[in-house]
Protein backbone atom coordinates (compact mmCIF):
# COMPACT_ATOMS: atom_id res chain seq x y z
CA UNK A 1 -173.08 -37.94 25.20
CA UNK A 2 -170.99 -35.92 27.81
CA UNK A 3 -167.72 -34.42 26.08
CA UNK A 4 -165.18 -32.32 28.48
CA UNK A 5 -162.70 -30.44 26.28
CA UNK A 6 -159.50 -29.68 28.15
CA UNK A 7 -157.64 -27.03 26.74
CA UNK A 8 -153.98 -27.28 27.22
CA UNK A 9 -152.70 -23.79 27.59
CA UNK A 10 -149.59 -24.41 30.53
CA UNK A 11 -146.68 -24.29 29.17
CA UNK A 12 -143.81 -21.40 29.30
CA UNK A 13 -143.53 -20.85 25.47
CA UNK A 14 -139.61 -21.20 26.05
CA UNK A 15 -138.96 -20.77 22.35
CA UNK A 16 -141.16 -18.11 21.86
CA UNK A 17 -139.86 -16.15 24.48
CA UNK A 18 -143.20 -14.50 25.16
CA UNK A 19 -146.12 -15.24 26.45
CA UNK A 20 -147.95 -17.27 23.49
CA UNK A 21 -151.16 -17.75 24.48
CA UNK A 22 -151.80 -13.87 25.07
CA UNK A 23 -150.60 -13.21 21.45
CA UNK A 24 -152.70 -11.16 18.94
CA UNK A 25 -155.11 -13.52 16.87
CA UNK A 26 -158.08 -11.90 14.91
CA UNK A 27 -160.09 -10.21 17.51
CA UNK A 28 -158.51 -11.84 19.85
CA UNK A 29 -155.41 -13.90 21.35
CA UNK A 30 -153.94 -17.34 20.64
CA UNK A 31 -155.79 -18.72 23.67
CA UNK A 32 -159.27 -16.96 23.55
CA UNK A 33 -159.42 -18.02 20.21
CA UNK A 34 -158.96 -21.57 21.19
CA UNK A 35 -161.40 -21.04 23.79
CA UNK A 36 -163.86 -19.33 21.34
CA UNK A 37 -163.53 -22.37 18.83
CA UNK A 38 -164.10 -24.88 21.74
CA UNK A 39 -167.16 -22.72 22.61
CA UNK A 40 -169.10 -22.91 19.80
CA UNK A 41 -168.34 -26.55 19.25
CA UNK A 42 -172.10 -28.59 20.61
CA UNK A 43 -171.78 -31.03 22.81
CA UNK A 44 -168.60 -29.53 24.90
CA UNK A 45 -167.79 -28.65 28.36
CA UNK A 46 -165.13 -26.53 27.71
CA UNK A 47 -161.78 -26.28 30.94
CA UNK A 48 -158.72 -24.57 30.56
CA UNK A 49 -155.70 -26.00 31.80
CA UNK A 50 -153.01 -23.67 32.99
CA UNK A 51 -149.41 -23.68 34.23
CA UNK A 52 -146.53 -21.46 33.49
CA UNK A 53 -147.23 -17.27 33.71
CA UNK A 54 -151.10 -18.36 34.80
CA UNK A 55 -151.53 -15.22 36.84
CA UNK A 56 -150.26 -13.29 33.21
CA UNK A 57 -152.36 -14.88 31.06
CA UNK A 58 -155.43 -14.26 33.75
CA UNK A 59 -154.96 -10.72 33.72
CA UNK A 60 -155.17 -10.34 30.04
CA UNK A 61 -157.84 -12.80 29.08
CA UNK A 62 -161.31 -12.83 30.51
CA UNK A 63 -161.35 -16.22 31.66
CA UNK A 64 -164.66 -18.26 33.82
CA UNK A 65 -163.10 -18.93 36.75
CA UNK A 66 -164.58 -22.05 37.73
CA UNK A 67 -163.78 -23.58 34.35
CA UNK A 68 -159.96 -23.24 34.69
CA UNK A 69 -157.44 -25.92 36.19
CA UNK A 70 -153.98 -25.03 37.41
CA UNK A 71 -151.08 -27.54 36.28
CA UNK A 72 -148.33 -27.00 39.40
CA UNK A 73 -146.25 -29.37 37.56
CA UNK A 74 -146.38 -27.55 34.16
CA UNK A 75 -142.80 -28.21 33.85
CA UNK A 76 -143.16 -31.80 33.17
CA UNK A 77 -144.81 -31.33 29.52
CA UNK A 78 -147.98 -31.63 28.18
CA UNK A 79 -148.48 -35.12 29.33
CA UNK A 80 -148.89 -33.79 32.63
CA UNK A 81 -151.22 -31.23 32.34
CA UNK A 82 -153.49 -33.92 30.36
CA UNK A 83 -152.83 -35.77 33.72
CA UNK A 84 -154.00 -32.86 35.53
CA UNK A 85 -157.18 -32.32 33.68
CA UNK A 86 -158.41 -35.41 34.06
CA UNK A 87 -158.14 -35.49 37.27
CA UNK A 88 -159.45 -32.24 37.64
CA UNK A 89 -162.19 -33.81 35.65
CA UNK A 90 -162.86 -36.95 37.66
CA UNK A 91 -163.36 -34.53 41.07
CA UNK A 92 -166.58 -32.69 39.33
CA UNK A 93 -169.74 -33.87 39.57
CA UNK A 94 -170.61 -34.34 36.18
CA UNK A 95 -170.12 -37.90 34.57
CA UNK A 96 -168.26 -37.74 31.00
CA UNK A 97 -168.68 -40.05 28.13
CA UNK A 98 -164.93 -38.79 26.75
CA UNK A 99 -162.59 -36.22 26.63
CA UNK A 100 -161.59 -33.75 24.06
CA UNK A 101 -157.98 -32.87 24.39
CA UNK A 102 -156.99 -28.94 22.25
CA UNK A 103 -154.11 -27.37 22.44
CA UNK A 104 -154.08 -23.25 22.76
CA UNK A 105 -151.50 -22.62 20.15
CA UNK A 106 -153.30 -23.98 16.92
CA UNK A 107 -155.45 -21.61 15.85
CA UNK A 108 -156.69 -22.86 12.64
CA UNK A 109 -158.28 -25.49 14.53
CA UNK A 110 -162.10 -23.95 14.21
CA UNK A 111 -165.34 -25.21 15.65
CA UNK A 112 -165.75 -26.72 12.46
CA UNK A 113 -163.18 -29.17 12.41
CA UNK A 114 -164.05 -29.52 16.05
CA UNK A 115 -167.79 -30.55 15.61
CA UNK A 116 -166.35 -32.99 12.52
CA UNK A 117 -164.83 -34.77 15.25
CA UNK A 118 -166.95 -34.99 17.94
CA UNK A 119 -170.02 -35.63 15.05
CA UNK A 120 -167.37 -38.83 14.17
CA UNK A 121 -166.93 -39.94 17.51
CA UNK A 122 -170.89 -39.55 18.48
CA UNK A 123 -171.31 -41.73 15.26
CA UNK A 124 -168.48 -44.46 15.33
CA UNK A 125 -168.28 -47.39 17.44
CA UNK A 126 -164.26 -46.24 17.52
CA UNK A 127 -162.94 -45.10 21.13
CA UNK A 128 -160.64 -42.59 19.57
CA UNK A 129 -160.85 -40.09 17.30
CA UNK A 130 -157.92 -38.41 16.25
CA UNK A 131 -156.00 -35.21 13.89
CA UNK A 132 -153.95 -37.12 11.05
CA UNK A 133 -150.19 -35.74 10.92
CA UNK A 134 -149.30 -37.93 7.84
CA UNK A 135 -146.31 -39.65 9.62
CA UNK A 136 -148.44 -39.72 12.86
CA UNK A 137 -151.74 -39.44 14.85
CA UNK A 138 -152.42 -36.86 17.44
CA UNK A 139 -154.27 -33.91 18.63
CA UNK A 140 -156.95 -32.39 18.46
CA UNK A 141 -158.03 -36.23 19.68
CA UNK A 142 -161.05 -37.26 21.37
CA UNK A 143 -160.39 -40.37 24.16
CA UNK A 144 -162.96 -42.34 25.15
CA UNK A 145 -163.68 -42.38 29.10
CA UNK A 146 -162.03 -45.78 29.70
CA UNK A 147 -159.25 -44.57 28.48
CA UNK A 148 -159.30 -42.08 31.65
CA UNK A 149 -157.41 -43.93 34.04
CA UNK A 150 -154.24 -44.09 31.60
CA UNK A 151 -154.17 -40.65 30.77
CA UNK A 152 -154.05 -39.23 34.15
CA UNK A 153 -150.85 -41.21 34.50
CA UNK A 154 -148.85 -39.27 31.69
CA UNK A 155 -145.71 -37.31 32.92
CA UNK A 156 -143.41 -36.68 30.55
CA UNK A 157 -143.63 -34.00 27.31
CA UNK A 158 -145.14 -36.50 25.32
CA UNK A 159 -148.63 -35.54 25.32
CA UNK A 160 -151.13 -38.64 24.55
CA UNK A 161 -148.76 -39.91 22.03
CA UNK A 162 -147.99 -42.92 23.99
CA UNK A 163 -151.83 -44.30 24.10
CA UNK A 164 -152.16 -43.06 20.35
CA UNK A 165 -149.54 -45.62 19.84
CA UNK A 166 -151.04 -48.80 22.49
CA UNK A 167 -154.62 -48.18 21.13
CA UNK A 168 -153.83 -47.33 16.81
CA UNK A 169 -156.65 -49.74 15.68
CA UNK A 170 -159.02 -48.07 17.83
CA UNK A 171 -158.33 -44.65 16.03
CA UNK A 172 -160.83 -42.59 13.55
CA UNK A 173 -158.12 -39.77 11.83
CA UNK A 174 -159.44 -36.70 10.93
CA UNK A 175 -157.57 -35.04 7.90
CA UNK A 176 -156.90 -31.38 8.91
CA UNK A 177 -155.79 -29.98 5.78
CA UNK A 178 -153.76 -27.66 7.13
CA UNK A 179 -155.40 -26.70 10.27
CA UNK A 180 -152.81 -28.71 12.23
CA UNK A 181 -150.00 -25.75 12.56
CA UNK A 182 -148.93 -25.03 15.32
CA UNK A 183 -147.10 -21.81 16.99
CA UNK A 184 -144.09 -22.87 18.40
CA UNK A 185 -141.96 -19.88 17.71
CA UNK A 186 -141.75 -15.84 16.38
CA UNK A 187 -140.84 -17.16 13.09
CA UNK A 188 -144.22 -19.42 12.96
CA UNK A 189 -146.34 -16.75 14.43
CA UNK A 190 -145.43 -14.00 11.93
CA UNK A 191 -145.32 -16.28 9.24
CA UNK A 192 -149.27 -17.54 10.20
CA UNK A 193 -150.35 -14.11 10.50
CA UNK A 194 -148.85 -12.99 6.78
């Protein structure tokens, strides 16, 4: 079992008006946390998708080179730079099983919860295993390869939602407990970090 985990990390934080993913977290920022968590999760090949203030977040973070994809079109929304890493994914020469899709700006998400879910989708004979929002499914969500082709063709700023939706009774949900806040603006971040 091959599992890529694509980081999402490329958008311009527009209501945070900073740079979130080079915030302050524990010993380290939003992002290299993310990147730490997806790092000590087995079974993952962990890439970085990036977009907006790239060359920012590159000179602050120590980030592997060859494990980082660039989203020109980070303006489009997260669906696109989902779209980008798979295809980014697809050009390597490794063959993956599925893809784990994080986003950069959850940092309770730990290797923990991560290994839950990729220990769940090792085990099931589901193609999806997803984070349960209570009104909603979504990620952290691990896709199943043949579900490749239609994620490379999302655009618009709604993420994976849309095949969450087309494939529900294909779904494993993960209860987060609380893991599943996200930093969307100052008020969240300072409230997270009291």
């Amino acid at each position: 079992m091959k599992i890529a985990n694509l980081v999402l990390a490329a958008g311009s934080s527009s209501r945070m008006q900073s740079t979130k993913q080079v915030l302050p977290w524990r010993n380290t920022t939003l992002l290299g946390n993310a990147l730490q968590q997806a790092e000590n999760t087995a079974l993952l090949d962990v890439y970085l998708v990036l977009g907006a203030n790239a060359e920012e977040i590159k000179s602050k973070i120590d980030l592997k080179k060859e494990n980082v994809f660039l989203n020109l079109d980070w303006k489009k929304g997260l669906g696109s730079s989902i779209a980008c890493g798979i295809t980014e994914l697809e050009k390597l020469p490794e063959e993956y099983n599925a893809v784990l899709i994080t986003l950069a700006d959850q940092p309770l998400i730990d290797s923990a919860y991560l290994t839950k879910m990729v220990s769940l989708f090792s085990t099931s004979i589901s193609t999806i295993v997803a984070t349960n929002y209570g009104d909603r499914v979504g990620v952290p969500a691990i896709f199943d390869a043949t579900y490749f082709s239609e994620l490379k063709e999302l655009g618009q700023d709604y993420g994976a939602k849309e095949v969450l939706i087309k494939y529900a009774e294909e779904i494993v949900m993960v209860e987060p407990n609380g893991k599943e806040i996200d930093i969307d603006t100052k008020e969240d971040y300072s409230n997270l970090i009291k």
